[in-house]
PDB file of N, CA and C in Angstrom:
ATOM      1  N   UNK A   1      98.695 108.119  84.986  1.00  0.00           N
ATOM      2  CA  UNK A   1      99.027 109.363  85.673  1.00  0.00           C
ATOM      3  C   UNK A   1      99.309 109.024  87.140  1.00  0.00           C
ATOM      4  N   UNK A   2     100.470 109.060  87.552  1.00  0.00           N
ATOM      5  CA  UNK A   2     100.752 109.136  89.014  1.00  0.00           C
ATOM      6  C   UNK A   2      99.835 109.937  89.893  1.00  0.00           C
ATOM      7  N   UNK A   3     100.104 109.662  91.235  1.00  0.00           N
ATOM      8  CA  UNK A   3      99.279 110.683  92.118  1.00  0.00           C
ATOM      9  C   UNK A   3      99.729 112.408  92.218  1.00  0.00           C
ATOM     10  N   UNK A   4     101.114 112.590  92.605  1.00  0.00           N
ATOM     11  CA  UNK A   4     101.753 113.820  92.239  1.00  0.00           C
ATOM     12  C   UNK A   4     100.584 114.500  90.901  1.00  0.00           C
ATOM     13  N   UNK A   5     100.701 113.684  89.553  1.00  0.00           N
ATOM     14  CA  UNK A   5     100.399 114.508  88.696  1.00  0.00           C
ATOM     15  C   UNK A   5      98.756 114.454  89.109  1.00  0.00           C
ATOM     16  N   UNK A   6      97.996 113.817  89.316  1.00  0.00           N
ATOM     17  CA  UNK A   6      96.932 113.841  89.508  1.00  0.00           C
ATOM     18  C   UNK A   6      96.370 115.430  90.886  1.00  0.00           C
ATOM     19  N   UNK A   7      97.404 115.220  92.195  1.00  0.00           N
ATOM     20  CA  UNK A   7      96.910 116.683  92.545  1.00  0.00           C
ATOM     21  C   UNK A   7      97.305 117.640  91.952  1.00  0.00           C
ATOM     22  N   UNK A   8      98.585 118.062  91.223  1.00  0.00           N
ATOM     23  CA  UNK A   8      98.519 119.008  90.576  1.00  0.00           C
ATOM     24  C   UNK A   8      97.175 119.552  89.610  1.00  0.00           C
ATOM     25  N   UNK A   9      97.053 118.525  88.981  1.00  0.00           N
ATOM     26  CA  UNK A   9      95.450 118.954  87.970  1.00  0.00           C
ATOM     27  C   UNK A   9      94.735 119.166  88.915  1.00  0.00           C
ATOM     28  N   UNK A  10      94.490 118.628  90.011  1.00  0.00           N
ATOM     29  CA  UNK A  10      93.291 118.852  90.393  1.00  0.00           C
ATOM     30  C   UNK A  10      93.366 120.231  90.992  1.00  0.00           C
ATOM     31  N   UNK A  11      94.578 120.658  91.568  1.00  0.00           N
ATOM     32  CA  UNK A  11      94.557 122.490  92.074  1.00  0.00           C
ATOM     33  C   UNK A  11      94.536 123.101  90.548  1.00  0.00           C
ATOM     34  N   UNK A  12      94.981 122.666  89.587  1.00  0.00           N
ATOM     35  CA  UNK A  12      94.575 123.683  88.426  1.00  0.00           C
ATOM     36  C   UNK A  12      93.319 123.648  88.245  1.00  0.00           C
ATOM     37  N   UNK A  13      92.488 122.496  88.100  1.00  0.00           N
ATOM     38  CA  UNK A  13      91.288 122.654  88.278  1.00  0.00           C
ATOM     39  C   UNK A  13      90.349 123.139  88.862  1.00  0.00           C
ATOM     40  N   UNK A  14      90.849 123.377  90.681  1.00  0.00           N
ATOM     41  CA  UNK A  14      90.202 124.087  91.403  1.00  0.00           C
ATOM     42  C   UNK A  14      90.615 125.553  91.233  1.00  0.00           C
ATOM     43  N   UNK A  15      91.303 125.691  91.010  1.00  0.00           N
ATOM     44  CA  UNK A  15      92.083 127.054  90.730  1.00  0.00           C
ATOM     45  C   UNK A  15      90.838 127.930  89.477  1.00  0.00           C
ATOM     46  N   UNK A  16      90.689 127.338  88.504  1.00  0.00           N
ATOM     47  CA  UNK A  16      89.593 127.531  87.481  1.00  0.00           C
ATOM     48  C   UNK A  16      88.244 127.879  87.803  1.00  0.00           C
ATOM     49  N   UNK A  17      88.093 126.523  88.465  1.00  0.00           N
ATOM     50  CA  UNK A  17      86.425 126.400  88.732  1.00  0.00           C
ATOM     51  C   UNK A  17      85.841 127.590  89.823  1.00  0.00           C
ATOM     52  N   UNK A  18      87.142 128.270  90.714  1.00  0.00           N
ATOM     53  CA  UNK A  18      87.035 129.085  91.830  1.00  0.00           C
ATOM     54  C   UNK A  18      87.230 130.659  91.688  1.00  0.00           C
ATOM     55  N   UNK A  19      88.367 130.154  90.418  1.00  0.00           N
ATOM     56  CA  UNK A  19      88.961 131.769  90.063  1.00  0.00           C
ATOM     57  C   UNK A  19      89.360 132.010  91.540  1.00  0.00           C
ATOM     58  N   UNK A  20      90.955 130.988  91.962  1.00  0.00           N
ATOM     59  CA  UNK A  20      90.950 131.621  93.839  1.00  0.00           C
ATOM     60  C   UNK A  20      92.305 131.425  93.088  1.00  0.00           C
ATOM     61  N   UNK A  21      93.855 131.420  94.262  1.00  0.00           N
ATOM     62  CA  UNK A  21      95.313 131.075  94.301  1.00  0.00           C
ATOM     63  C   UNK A  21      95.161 129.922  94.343  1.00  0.00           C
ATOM     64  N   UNK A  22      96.537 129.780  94.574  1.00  0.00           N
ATOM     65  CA  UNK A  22      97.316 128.120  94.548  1.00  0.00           C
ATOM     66  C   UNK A  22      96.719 128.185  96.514  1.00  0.00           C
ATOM     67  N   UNK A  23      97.018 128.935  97.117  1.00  0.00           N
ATOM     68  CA  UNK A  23      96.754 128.482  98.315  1.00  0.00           C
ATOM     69  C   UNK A  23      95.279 128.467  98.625  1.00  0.00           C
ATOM     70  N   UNK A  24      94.446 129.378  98.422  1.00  0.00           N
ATOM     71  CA  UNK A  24      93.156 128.653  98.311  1.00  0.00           C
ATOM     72  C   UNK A  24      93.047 127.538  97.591  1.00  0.00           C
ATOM     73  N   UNK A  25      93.027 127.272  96.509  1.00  0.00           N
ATOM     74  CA  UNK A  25      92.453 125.887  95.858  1.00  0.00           C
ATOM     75  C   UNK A  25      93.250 124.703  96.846  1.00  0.00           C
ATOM     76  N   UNK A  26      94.343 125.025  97.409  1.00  0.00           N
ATOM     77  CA  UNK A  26      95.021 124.128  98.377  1.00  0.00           C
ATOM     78  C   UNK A  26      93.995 123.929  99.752  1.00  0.00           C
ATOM     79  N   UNK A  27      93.424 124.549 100.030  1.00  0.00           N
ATOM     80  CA  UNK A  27      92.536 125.222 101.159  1.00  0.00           C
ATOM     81  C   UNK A  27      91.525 124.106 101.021  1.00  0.00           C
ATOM     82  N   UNK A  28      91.108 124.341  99.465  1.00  0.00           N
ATOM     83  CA  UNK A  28      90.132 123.554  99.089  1.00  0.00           C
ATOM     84  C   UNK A  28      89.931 122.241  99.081  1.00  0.00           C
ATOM     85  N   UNK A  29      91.440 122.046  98.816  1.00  0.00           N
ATOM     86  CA  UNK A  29      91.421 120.257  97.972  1.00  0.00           C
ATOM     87  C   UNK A  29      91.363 119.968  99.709  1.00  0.00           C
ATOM     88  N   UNK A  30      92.082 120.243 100.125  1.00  0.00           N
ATOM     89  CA  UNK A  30      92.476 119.493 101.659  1.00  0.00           C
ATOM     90  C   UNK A  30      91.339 119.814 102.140  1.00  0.00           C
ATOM     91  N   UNK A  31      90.003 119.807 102.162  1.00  0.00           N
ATOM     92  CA  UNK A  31      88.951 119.489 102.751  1.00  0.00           C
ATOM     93  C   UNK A  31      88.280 118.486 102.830  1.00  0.00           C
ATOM     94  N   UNK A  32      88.892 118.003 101.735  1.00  0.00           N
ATOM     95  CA  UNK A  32      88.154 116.244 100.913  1.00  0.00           C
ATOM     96  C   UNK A  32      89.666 115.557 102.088  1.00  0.00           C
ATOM     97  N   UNK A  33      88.977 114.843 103.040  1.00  0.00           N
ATOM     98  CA  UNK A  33      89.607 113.606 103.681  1.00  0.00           C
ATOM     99  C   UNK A  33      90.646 112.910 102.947  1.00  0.00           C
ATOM    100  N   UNK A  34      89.821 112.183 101.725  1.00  0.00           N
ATOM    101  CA  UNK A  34      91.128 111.513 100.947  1.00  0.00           C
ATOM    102  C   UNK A  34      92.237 112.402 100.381  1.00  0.00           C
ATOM    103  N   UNK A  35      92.226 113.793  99.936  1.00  0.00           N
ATOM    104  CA  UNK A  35      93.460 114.382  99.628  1.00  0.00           C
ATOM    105  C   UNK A  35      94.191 114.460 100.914  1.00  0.00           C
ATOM    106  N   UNK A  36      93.544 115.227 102.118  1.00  0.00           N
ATOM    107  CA  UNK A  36      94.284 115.082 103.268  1.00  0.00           C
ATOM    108  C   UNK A  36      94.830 114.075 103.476  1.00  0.00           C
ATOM    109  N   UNK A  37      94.386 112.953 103.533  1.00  0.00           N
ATOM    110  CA  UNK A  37      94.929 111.912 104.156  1.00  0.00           C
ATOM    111  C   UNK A  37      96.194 111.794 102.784  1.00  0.00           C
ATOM    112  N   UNK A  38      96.262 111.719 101.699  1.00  0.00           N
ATOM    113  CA  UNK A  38      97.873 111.627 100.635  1.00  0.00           C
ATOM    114  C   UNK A  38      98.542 112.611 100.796  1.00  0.00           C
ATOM    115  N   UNK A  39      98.043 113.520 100.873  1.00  0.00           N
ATOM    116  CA  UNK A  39      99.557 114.490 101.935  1.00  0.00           C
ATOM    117  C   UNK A  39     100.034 114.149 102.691  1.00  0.00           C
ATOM    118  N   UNK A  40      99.261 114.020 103.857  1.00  0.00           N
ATOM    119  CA  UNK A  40     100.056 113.666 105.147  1.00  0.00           C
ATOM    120  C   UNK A  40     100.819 112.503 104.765  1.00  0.00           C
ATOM    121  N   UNK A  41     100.654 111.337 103.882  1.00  0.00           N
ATOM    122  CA  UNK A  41     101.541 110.572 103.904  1.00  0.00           C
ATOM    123  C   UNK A  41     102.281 111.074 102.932  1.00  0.00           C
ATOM    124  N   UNK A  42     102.310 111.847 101.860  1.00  0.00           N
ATOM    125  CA  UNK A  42     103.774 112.295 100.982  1.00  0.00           C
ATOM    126  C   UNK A  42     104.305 113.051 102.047  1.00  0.00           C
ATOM    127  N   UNK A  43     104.036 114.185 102.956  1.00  0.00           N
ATOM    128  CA  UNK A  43     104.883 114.251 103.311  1.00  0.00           C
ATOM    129  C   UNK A  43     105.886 113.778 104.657  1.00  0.00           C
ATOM    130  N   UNK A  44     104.644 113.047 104.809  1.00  0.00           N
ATOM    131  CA  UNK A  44     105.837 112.275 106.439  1.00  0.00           C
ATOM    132  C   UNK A  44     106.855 111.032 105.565  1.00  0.00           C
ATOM    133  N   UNK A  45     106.381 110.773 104.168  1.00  0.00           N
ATOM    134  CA  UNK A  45     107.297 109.630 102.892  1.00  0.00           C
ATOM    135  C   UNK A  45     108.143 110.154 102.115  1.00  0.00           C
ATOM    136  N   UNK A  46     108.172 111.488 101.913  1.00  0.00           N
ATOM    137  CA  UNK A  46     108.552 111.623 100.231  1.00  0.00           C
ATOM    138  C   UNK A  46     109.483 113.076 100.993  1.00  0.00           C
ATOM    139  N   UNK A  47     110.672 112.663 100.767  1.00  0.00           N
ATOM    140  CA  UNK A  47     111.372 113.843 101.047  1.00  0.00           C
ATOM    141  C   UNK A  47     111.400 115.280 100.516  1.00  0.00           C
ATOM    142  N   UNK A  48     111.181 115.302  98.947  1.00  0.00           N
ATOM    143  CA  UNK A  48     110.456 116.395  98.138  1.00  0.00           C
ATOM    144  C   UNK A  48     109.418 116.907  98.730  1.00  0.00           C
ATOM    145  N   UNK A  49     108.455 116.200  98.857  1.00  0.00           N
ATOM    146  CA  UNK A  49     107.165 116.643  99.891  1.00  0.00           C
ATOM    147  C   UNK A  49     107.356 117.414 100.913  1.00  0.00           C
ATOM    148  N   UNK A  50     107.952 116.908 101.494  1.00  0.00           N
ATOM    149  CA  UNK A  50     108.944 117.204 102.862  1.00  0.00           C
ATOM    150  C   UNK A  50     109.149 118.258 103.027  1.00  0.00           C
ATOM    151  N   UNK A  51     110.181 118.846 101.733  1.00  0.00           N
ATOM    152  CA  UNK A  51     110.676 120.312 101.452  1.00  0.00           C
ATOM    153  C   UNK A  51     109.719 121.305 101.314  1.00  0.00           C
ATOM    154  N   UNK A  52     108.727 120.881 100.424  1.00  0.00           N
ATOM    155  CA  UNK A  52     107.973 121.628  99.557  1.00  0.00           C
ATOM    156  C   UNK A  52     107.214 122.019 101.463  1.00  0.00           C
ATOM    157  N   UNK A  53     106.724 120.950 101.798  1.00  0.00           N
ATOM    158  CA  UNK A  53     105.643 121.751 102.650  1.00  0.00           C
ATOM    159  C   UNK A  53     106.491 122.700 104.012  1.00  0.00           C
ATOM    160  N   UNK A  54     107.591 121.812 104.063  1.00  0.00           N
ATOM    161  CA  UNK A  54     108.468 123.504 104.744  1.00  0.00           C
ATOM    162  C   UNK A  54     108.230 124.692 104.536  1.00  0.00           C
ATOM    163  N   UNK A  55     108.924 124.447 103.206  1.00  0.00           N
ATOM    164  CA  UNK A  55     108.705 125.773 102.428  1.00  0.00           C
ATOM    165  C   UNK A  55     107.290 126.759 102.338  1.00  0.00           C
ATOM    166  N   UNK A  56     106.316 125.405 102.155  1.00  0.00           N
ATOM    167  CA  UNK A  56     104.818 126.479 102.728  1.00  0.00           C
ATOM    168  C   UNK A  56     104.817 126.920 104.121  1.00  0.00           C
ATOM    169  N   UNK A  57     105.238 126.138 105.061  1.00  0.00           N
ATOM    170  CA  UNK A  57     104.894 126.540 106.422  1.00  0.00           C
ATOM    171  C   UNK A  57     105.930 127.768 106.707  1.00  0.00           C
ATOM    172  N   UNK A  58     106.854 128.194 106.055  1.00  0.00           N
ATOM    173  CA  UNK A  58     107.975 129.246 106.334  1.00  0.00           C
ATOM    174  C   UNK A  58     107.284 130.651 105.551  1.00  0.00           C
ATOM    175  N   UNK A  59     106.239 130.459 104.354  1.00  0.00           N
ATOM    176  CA  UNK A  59     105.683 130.916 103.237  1.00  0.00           C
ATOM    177  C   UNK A  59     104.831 131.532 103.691  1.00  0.00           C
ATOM    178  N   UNK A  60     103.520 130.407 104.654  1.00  0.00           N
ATOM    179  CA  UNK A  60     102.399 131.034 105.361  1.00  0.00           C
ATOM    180  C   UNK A  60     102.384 131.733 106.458  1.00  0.00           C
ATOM    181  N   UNK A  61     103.226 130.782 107.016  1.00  0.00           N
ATOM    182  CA  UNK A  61     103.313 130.857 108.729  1.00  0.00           C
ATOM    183  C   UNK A  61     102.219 130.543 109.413  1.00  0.00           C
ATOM    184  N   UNK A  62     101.600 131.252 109.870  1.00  0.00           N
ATOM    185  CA  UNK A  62     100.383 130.767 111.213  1.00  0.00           C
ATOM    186  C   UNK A  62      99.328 130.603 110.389  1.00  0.00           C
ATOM    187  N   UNK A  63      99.123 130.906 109.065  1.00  0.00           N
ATOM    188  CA  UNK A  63      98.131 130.213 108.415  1.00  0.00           C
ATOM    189  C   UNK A  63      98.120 129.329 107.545  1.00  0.00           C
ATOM    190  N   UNK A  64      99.445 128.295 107.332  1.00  0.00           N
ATOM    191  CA  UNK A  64     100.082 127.910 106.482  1.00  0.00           C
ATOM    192  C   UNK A  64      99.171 125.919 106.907  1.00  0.00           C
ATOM    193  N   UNK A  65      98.678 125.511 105.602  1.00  0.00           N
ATOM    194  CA  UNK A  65      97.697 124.545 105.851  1.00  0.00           C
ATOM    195  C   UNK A  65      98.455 122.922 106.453  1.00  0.00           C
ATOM    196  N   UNK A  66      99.697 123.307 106.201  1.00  0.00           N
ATOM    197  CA  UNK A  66     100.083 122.387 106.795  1.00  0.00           C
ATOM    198  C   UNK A  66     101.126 122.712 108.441  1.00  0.00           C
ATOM    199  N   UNK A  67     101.166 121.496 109.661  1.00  0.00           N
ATOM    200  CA  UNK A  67     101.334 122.123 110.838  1.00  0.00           C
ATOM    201  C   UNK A  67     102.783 121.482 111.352  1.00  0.00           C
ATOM    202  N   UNK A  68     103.908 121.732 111.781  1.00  0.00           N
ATOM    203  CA  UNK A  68     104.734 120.618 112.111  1.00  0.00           C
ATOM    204  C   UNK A  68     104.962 120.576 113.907  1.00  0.00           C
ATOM    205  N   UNK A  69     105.280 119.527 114.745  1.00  0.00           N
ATOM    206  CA  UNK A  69     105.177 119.249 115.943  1.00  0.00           C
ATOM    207  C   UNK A  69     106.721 118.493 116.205  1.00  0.00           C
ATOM    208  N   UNK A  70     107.505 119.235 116.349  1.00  0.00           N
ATOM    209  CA  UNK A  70     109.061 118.865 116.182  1.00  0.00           C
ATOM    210  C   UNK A  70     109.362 118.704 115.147  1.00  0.00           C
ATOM    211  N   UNK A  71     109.508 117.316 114.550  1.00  0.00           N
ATOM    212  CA  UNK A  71     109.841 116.564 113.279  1.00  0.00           C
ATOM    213  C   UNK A  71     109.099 116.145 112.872  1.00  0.00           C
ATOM    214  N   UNK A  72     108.277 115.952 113.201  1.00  0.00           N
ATOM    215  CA  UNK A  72     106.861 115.558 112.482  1.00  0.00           C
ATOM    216  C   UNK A  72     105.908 116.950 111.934  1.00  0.00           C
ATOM    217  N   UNK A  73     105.610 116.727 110.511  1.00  0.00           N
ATOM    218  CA  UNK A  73     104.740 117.346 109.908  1.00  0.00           C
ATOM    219  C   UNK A  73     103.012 116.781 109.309  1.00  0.00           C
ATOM    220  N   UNK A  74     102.578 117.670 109.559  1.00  0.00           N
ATOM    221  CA  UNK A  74     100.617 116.903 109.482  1.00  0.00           C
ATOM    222  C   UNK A  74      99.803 118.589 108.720  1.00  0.00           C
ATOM    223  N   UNK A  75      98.776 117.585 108.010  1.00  0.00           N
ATOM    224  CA  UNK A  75      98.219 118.544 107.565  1.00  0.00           C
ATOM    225  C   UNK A  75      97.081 119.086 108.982  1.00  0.00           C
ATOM    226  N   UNK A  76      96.827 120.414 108.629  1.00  0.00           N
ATOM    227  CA  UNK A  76      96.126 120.894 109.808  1.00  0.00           C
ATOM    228  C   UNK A  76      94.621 120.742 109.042  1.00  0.00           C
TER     229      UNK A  76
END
C-alpha cells in the first residue's frame, strides 16, 4: 500500500472512530507530527497534492489546515 493510500484509510478511519467530516478527521490526523510532516512534503513534491490543498485553502479559507506564504505552501 503506498502512502497516498495509506492516509486515505487512515481519515476513513478517523472519520469512524470520531463520527466527525473529512475536515475534522483531517484536523485530526495532522496532529500526529509524522502525518504533518508527509504533507508538507506531498505538497511542496507532488503536484496533485499541490492542487488538492489549493483547493482546500480556497474551500476553508482562514480556517483551512493548510497555510500558503507566496508559493510556498505548509501545513499550519
Amino acid at each position: 500500500m503506498n502512502e497516498r493510500s495509506r492516509w486515505i484509510l487512515h481519515i476513513k478511519e478517523l472519520r469512524v472512530a470520531h463520527d466527525v467530516s473529512i475536515f475534522e478527521a483531517e484536523k485530526i490526523a495532522l496532529a500526529d507530527l509524522a502525518w504533518q510532516r508527509w504533507v508538507g512534503r506531498q505538497i511542496a513534491t507532488d503536484e496533485r497534492c499541490r492542487r488538492m490543498a489549493l483547493r482546500h485553502i480556497r474551500d476553508h479559507g482562514d480556517a483551512a489546515l493548510i497555510g500558503h506564504d507566496g508559493t510556498r505552501l505548509f501545513v499550519r
